[in-house]
C-alpha atoms as a PDB file:
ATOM      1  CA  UNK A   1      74.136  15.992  61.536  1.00  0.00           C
ATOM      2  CA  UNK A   2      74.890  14.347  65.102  1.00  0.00           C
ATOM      3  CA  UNK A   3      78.154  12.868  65.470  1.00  0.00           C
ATOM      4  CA  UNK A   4      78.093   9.462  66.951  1.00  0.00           C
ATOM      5  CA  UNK A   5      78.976   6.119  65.622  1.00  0.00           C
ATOM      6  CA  UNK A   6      80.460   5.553  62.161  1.00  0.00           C
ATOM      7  CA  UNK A   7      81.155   9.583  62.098  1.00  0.00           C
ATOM      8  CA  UNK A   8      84.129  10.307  60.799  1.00  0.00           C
ATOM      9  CA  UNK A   9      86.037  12.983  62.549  1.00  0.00           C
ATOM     10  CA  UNK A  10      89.109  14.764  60.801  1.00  0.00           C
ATOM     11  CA  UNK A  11      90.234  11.441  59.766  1.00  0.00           C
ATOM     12  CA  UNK A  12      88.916   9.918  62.929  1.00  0.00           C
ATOM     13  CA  UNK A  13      86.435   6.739  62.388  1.00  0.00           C
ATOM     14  CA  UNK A  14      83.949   6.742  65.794  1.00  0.00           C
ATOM     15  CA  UNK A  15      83.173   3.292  66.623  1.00  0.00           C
ATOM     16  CA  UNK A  16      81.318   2.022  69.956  1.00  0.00           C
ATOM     17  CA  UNK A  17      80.803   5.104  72.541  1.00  0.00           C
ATOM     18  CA  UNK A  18      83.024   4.495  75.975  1.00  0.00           C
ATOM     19  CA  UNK A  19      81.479   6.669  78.254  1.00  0.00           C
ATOM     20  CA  UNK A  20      79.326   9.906  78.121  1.00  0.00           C
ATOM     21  CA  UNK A  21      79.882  12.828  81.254  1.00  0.00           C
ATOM     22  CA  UNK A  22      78.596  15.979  81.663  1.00  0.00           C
ATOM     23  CA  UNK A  23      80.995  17.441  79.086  1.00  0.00           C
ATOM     24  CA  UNK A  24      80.451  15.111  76.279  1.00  0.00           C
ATOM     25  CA  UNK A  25      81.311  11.461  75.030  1.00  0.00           C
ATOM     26  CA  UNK A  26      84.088   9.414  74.493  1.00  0.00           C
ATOM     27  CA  UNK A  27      84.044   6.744  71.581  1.00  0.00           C
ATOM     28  CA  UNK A  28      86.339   4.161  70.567  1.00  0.00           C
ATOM     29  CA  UNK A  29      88.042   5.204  67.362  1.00  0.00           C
ATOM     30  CA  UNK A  30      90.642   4.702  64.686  1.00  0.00           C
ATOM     31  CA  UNK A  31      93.161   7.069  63.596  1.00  0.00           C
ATOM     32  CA  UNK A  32      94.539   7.697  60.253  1.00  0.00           C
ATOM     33  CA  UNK A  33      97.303   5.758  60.812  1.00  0.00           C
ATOM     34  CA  UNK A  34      94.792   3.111  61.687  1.00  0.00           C
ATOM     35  CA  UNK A  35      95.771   3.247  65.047  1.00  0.00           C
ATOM     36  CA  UNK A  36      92.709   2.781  67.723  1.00  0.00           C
ATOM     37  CA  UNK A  37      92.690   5.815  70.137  1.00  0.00           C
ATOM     38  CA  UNK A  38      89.350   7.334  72.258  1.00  0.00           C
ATOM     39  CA  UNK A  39      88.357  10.582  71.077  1.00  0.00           C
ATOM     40  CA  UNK A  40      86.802  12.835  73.386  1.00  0.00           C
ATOM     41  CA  UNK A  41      84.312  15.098  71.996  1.00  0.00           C
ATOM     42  CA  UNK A  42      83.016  18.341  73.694  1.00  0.00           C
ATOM     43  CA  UNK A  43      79.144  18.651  73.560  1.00  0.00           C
ATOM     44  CA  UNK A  44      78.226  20.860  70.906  1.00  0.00           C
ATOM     45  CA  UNK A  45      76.105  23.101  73.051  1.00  0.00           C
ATOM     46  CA  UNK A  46      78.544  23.230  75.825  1.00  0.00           C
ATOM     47  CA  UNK A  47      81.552  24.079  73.255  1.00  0.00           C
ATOM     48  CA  UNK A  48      79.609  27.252  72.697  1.00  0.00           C
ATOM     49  CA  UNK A  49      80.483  28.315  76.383  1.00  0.00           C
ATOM     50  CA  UNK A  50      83.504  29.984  76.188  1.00  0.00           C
ATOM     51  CA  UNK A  51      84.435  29.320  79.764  1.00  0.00           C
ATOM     52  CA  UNK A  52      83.781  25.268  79.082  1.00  0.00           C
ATOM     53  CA  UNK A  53      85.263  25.689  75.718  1.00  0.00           C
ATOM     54  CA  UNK A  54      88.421  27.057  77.251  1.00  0.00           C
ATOM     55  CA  UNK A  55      89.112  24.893  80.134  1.00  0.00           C
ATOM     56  CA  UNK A  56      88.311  21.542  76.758  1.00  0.00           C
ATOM     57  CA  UNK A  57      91.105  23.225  75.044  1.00  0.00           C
ATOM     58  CA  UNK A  58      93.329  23.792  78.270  1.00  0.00           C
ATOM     59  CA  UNK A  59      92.773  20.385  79.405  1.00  0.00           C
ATOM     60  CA  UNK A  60      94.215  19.231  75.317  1.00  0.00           C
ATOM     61  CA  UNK A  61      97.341  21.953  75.753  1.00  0.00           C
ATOM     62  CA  UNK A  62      98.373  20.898  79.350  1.00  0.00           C
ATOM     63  CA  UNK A  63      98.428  17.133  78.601  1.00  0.00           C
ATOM     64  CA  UNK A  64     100.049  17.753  74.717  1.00  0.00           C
ATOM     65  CA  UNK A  65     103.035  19.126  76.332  1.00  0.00           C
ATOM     66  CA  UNK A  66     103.329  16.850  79.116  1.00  0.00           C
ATOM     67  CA  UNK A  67     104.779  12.770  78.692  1.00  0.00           C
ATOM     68  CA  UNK A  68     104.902  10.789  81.492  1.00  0.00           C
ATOM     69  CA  UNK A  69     103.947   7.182  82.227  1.00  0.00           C
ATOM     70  CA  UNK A  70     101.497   8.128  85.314  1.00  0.00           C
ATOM     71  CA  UNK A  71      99.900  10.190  82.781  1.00  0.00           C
ATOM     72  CA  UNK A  72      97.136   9.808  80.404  1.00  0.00           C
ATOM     73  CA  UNK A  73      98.454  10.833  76.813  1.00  0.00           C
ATOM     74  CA  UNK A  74      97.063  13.013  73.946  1.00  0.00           C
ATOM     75  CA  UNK A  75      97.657  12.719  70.301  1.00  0.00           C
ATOM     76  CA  UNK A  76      95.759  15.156  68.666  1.00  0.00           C
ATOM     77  CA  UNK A  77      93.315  17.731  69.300  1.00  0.00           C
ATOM     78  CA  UNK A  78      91.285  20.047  67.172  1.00  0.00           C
ATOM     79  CA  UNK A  79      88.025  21.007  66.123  1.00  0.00           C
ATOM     80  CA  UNK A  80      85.489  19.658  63.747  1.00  0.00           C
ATOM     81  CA  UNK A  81      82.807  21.697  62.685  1.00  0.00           C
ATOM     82  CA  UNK A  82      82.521  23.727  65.536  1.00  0.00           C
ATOM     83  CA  UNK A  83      83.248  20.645  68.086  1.00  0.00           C
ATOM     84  CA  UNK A  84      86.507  20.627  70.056  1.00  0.00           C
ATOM     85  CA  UNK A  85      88.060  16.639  69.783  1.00  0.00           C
ATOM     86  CA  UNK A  86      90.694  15.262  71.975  1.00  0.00           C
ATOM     87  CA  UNK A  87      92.330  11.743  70.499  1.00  0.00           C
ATOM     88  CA  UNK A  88      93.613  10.292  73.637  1.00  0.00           C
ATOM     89  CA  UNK A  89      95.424   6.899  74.276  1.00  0.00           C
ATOM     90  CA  UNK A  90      92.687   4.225  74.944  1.00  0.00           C
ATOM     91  CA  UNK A  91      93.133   2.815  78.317  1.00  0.00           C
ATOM     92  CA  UNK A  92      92.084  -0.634  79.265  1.00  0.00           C
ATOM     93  CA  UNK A  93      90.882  -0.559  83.617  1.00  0.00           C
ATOM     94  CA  UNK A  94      88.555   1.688  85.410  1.00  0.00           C
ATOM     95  CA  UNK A  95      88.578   4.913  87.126  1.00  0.00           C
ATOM     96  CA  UNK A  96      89.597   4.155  90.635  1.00  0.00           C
ATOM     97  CA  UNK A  97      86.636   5.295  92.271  1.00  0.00           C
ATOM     98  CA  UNK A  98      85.281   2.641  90.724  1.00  0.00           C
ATOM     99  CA  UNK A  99      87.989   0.377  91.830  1.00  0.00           C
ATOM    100  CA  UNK A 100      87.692   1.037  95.246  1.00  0.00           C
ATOM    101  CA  UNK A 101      83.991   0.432  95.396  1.00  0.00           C
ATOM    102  CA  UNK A 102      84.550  -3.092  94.476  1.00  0.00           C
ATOM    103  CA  UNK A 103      86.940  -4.093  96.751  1.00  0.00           C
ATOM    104  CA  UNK A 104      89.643  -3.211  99.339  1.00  0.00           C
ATOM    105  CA  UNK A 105      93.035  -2.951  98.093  1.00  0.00           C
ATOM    106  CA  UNK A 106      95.980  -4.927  99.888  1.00  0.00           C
ATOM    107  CA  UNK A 107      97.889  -1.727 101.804  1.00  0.00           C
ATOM    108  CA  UNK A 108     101.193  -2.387  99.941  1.00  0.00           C
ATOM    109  CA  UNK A 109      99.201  -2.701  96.669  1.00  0.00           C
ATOM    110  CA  UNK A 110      97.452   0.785  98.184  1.00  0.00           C
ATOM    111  CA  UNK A 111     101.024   2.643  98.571  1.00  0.00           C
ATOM    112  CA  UNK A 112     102.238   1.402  95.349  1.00  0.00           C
ATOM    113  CA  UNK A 113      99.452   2.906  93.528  1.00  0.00           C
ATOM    114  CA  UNK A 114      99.361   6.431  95.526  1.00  0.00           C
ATOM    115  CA  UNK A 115     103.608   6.094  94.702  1.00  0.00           C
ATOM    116  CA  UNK A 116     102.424   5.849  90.639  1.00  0.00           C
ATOM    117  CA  UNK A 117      99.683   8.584  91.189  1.00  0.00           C
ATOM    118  CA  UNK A 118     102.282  10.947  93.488  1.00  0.00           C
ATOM    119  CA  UNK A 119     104.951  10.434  90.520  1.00  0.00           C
ATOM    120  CA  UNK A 120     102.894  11.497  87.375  1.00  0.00           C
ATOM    121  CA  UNK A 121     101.429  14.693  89.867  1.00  0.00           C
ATOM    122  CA  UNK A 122     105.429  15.539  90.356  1.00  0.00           C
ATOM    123  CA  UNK A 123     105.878  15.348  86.138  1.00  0.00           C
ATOM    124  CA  UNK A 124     103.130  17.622  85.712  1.00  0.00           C
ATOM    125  CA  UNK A 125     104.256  20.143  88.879  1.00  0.00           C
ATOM    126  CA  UNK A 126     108.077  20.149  87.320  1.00  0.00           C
ATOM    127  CA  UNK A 127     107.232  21.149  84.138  1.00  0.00           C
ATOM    128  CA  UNK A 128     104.580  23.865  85.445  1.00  0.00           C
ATOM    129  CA  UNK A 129     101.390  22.481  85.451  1.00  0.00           C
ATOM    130  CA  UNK A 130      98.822  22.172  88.574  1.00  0.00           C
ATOM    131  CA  UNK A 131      96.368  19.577  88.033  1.00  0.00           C
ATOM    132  CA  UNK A 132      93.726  21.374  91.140  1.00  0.00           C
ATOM    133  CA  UNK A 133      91.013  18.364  90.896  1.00  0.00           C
ATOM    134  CA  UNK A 134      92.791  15.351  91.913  1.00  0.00           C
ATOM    135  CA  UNK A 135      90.408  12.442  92.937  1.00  0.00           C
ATOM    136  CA  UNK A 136      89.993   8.973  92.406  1.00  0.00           C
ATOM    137  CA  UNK A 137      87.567   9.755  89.771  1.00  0.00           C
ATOM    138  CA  UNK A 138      90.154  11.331  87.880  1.00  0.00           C
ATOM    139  CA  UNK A 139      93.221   8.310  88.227  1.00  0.00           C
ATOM    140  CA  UNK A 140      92.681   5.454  85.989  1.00  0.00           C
ATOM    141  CA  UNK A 141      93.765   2.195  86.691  1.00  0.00           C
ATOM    142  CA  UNK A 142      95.277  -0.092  84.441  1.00  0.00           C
ATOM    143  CA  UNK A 143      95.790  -3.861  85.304  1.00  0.00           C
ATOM    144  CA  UNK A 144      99.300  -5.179  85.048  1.00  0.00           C
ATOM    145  CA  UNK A 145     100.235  -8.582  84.459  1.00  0.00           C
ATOM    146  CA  UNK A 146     100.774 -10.434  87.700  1.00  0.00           C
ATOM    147  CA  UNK A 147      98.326  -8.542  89.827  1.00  0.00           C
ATOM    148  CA  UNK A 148      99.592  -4.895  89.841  1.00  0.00           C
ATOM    149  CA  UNK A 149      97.975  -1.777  89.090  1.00  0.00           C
ATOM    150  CA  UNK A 150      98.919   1.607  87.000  1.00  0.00           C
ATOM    151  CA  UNK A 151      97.137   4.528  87.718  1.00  0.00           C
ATOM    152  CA  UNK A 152      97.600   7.144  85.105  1.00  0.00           C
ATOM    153  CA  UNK A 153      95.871  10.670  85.504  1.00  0.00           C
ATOM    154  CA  UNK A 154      93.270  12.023  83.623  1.00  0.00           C
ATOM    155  CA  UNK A 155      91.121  15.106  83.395  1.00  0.00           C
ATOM    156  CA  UNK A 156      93.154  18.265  83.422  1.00  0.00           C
ATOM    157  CA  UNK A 157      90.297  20.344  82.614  1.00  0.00           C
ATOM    158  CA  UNK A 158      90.992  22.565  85.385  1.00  0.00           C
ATOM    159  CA  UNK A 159      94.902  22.713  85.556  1.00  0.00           C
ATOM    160  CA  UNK A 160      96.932  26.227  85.785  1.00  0.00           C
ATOM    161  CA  UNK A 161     100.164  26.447  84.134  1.00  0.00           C
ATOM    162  CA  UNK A 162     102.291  28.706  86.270  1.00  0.00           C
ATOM    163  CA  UNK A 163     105.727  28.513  84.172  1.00  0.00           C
ATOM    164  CA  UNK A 164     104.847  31.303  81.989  1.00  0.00           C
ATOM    165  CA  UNK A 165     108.337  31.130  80.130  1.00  0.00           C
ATOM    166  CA  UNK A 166     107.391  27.739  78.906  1.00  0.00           C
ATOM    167  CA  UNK A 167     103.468  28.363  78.624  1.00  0.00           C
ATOM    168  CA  UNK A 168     103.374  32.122  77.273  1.00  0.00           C
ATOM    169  CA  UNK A 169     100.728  34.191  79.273  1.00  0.00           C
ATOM    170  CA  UNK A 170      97.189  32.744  79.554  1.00  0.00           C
ATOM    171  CA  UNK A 171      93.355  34.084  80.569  1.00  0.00           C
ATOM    172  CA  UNK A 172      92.006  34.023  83.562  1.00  0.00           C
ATOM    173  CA  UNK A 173      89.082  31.495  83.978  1.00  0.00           C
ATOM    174  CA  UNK A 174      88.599  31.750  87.707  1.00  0.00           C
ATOM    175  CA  UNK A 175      88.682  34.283  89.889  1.00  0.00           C
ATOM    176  CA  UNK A 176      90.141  34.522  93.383  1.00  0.00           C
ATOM    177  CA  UNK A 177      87.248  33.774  95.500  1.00  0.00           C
ATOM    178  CA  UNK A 178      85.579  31.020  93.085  1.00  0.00           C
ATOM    179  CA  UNK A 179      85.516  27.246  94.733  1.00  0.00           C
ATOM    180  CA  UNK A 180      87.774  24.666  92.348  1.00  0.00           C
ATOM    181  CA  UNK A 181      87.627  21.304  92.862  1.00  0.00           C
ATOM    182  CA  UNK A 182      85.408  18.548  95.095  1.00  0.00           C
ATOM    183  CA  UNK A 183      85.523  19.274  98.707  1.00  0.00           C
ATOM    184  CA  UNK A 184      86.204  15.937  99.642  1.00  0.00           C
ATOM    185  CA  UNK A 185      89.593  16.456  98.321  1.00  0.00           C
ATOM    186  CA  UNK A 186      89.633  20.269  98.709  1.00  0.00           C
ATOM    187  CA  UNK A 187      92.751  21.651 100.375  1.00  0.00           C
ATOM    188  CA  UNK A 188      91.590  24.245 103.684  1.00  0.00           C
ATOM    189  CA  UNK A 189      92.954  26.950 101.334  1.00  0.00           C
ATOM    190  CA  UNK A 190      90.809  26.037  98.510  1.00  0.00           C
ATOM    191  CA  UNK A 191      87.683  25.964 100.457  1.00  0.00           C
ATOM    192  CA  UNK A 192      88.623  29.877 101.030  1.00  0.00           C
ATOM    193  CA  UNK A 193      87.930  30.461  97.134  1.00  0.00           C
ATOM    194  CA  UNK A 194      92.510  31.300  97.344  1.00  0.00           C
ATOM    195  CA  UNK A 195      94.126  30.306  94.518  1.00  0.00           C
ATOM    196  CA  UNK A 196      95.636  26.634  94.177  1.00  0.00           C
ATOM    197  CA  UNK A 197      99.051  26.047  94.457  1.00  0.00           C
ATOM    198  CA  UNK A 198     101.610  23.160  94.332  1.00  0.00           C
ATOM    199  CA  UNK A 199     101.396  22.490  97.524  1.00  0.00           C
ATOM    200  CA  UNK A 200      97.394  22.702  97.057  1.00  0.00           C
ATOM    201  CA  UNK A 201      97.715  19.493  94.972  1.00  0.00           C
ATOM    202  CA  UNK A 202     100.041  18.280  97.387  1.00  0.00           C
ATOM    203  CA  UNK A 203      96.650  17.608  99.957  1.00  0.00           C
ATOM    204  CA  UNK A 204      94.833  16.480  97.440  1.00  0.00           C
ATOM    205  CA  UNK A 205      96.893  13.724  97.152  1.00  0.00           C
ATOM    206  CA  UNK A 206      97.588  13.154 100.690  1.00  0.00           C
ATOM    207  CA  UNK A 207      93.637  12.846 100.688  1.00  0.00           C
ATOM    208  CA  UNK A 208      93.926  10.467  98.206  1.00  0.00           C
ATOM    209  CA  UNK A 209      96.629   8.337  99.334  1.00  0.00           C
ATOM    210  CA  UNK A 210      94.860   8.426 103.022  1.00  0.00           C
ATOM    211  CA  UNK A 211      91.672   6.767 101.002  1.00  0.00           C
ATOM    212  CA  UNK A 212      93.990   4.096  99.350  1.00  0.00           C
ATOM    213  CA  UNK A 213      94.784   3.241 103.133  1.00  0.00           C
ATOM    214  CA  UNK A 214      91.922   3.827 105.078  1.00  0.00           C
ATOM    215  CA  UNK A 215      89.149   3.057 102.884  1.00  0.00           C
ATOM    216  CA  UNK A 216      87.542   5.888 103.309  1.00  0.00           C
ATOM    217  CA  UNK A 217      88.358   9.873 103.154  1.00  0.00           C
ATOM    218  CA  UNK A 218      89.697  11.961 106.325  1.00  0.00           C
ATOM    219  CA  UNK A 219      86.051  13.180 106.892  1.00  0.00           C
ATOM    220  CA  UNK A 220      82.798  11.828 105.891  1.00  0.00           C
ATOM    221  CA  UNK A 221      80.273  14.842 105.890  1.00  0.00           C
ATOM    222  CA  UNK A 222      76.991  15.027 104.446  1.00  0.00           C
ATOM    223  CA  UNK A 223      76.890  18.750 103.424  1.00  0.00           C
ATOM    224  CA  UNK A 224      79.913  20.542 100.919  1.00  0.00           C
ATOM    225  CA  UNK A 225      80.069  23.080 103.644  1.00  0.00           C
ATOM    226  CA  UNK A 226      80.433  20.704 106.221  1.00  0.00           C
ATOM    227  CA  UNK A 227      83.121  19.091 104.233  1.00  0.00           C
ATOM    228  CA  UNK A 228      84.814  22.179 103.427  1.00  0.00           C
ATOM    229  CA  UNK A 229      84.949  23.235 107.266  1.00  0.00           C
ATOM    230  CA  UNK A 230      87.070  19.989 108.130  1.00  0.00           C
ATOM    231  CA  UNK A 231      89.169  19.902 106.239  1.00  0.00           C
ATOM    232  CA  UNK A 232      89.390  24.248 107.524  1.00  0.00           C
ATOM    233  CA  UNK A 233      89.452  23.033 111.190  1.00  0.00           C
ATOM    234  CA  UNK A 234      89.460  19.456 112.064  1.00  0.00           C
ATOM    235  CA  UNK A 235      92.666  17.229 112.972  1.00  0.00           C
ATOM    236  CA  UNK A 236      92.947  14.389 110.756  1.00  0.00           C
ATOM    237  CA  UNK A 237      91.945  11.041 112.192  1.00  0.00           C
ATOM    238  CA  UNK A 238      94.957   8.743 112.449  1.00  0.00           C
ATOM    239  CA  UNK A 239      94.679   5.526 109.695  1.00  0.00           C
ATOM    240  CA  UNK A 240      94.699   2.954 112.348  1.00  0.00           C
ATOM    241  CA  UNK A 241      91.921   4.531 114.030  1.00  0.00           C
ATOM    242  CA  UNK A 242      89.743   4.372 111.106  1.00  0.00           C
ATOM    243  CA  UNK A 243      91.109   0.928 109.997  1.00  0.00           C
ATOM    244  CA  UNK A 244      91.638  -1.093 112.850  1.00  0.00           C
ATOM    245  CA  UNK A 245      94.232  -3.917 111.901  1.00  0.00           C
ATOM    246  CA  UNK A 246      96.394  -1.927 109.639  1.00  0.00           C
ATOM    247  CA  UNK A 247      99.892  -0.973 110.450  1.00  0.00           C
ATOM    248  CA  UNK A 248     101.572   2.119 108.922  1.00  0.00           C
ATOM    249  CA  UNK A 249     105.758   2.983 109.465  1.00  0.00           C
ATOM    250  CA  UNK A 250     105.800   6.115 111.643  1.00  0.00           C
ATOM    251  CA  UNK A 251     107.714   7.640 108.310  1.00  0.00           C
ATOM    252  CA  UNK A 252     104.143   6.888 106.524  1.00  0.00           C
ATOM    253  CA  UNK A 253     102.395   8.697 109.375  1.00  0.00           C
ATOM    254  CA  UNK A 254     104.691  11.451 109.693  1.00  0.00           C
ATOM    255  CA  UNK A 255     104.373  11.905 105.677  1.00  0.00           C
ATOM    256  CA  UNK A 256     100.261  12.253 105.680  1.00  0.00           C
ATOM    257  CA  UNK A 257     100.617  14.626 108.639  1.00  0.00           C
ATOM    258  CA  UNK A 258     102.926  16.586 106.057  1.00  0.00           C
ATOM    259  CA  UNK A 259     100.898  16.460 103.295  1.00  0.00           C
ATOM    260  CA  UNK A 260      97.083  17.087 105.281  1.00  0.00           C
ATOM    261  CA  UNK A 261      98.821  20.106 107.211  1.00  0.00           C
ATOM    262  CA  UNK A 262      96.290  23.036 107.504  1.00  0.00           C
ATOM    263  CA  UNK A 263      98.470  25.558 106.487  1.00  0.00           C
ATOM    264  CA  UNK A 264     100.239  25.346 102.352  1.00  0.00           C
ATOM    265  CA  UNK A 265     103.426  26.380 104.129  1.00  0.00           C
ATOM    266  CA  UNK A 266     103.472  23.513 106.351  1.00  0.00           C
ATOM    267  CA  UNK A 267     103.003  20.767 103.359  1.00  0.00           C
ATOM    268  CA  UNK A 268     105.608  19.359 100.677  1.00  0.00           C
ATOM    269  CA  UNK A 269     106.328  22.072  98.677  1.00  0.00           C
ATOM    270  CA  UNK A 270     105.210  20.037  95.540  1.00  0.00           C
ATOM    271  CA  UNK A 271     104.596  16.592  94.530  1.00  0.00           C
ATOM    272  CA  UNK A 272     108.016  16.090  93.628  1.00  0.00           C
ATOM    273  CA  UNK A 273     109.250  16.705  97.246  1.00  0.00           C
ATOM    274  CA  UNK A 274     106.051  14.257  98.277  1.00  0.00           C
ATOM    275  CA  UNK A 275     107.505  11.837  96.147  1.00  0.00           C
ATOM    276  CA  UNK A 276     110.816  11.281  97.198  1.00  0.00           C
ATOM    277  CA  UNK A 277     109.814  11.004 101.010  1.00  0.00           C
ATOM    278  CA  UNK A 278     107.130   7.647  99.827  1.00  0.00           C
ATOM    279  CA  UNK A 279     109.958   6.496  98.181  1.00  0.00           C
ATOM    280  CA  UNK A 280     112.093   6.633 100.977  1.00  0.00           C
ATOM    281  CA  UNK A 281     109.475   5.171 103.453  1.00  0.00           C
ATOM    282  CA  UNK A 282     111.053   1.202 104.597  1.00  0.00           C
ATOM    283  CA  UNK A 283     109.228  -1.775 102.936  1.00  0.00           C
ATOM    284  CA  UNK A 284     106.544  -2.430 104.099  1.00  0.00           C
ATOM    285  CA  UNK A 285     105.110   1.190 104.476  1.00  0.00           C
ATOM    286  CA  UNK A 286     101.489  -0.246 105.538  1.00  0.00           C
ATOM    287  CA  UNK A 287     100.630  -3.363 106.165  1.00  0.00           C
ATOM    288  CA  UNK A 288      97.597  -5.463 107.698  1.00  0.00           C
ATOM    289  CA  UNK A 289      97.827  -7.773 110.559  1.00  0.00           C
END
């Protein structure tokens, strides 16, 4: 029988659907406790890929042991007659791609947001976990009360762990040599098929904070390899080149440069490092005049 509304799910009552990817579905739900939660469920089909199964169930793990305000959280995961479930908090906003279709951000509304995204990558990076697809597709805003905004990630279906200790040994999904992530956010090292690193999600997040800013990405190309050679060989455009009007600190410049360097070594170690160099950027790190 197809699962869809009214299903029950290990407890789980499915109400109306939220969304439907690739992947699978999301539906609004209620818990046991009667709590309402979305519950992500892998497409039966797809579950029976082990490779797609694996990454489901690595995306549940990574998030389960992770708790952090900038991220999304996970209550319970499982499977239900063959399907693999993740009951997730339900968030109320959009994904910011989204967000940033509709309209411009104000620049210190833009830096406050890429501080919230920076701070849940540096949770996830101290306790040994490397998201390698950060984009705006995967943040999702929140609406605060007053105007702001609180971007929480989402979508860890490709993360590495790399603290075994705390982990415990894992399989290989990827091999060197296999492309992760979208090239529009791909760090140069990435685009070799190397293996992600901290530092790897370090320029993703540069790209994304440089969006946030800009209103656009570093480089606008109309092919992935294209793309993927820019961001190999091309010097970044400076913001106020691509924005005319907008003002950055030279701290804010000098911090992107960091971040979009070429070369892992060259880049904030982690997002943790990243972090405390935004925070220490004078008020008003961007603004438009």
């Amino acid at each position: 029988m197809a699962i869809g509304t009214g299903s029950v799910v290990d407890g789980y009552t499915l109400g109306a659907p939220l969304g439907e990817g690739s992947a699978g579905r999301v539906f609004r739900a209620i818990a046991p406790s009667g709590a309402v939660v979305a519950l992500k469920l892998l497409d039966l089909e797809l579950s029976k890929h082990a490779v797609i199964k694996a990454r489901f169930e690595r995306e549940a793990r990574a998030l389960n042991g992770l708790d952090h305000p900038h991220l999304i959280r996970i209550h319970d995961y499982g499977t239900f007659e063959g399907t693999p479930y993740l009951a997730m908090e339900l968030l109320e906003g959009r994904p910011l791609d989204e967000l940033l279709l509709e309209r411009p951000l104000a620049p210190e509304l833009a830096f406050e947001l890429g501080i919230g995204i920076v701070a849940g990558l540096a949770h996830a990076h101290a306790h040994g976990v490397l998201h390698r697809d950060l984009k705006p597709e995967n943040v999702f805003v929140q609406a605060l009360p007053g105007g702001g905004l609180h971007p929480k990630l989402i979508d860890f279906g490709l993360a590495r762990f790399t603290n075994e200790e705390r982990w415990g040994s894992q399989e290989t999904l990827t091999e060197d040599g296999t492309l992760l992530g979208t090239p529009d956010y791909m760090a140069p090292e990435q685009g070799f098929g190397k293996r992600a690193t901290s530092a790897s999600d370090v320029y993703s997040a540069g790209v994304v904070l440089y969006e946030l800013l800009a209103l656009r990405t570093p480089f606008v190309r109309s092919s992935r390899s294209a793309m993927i050679r820019a961001h190999l060989l091309e010097p970044v455009p400076k913001i106020p080149l691509v924005r005319p009007g907008l003002v950055v600190q030279p701290q804010l410049e000098a911090l992107l440069e960091k971040a979009l360097a070429k070369k892992a070594q060259d880049r904030f170690e982690d997002a943790g490092e990243m972090l405390r160099a935004m925070q220490a950027i004078p008020v008003p790190a961007a603004r438009y005049v």
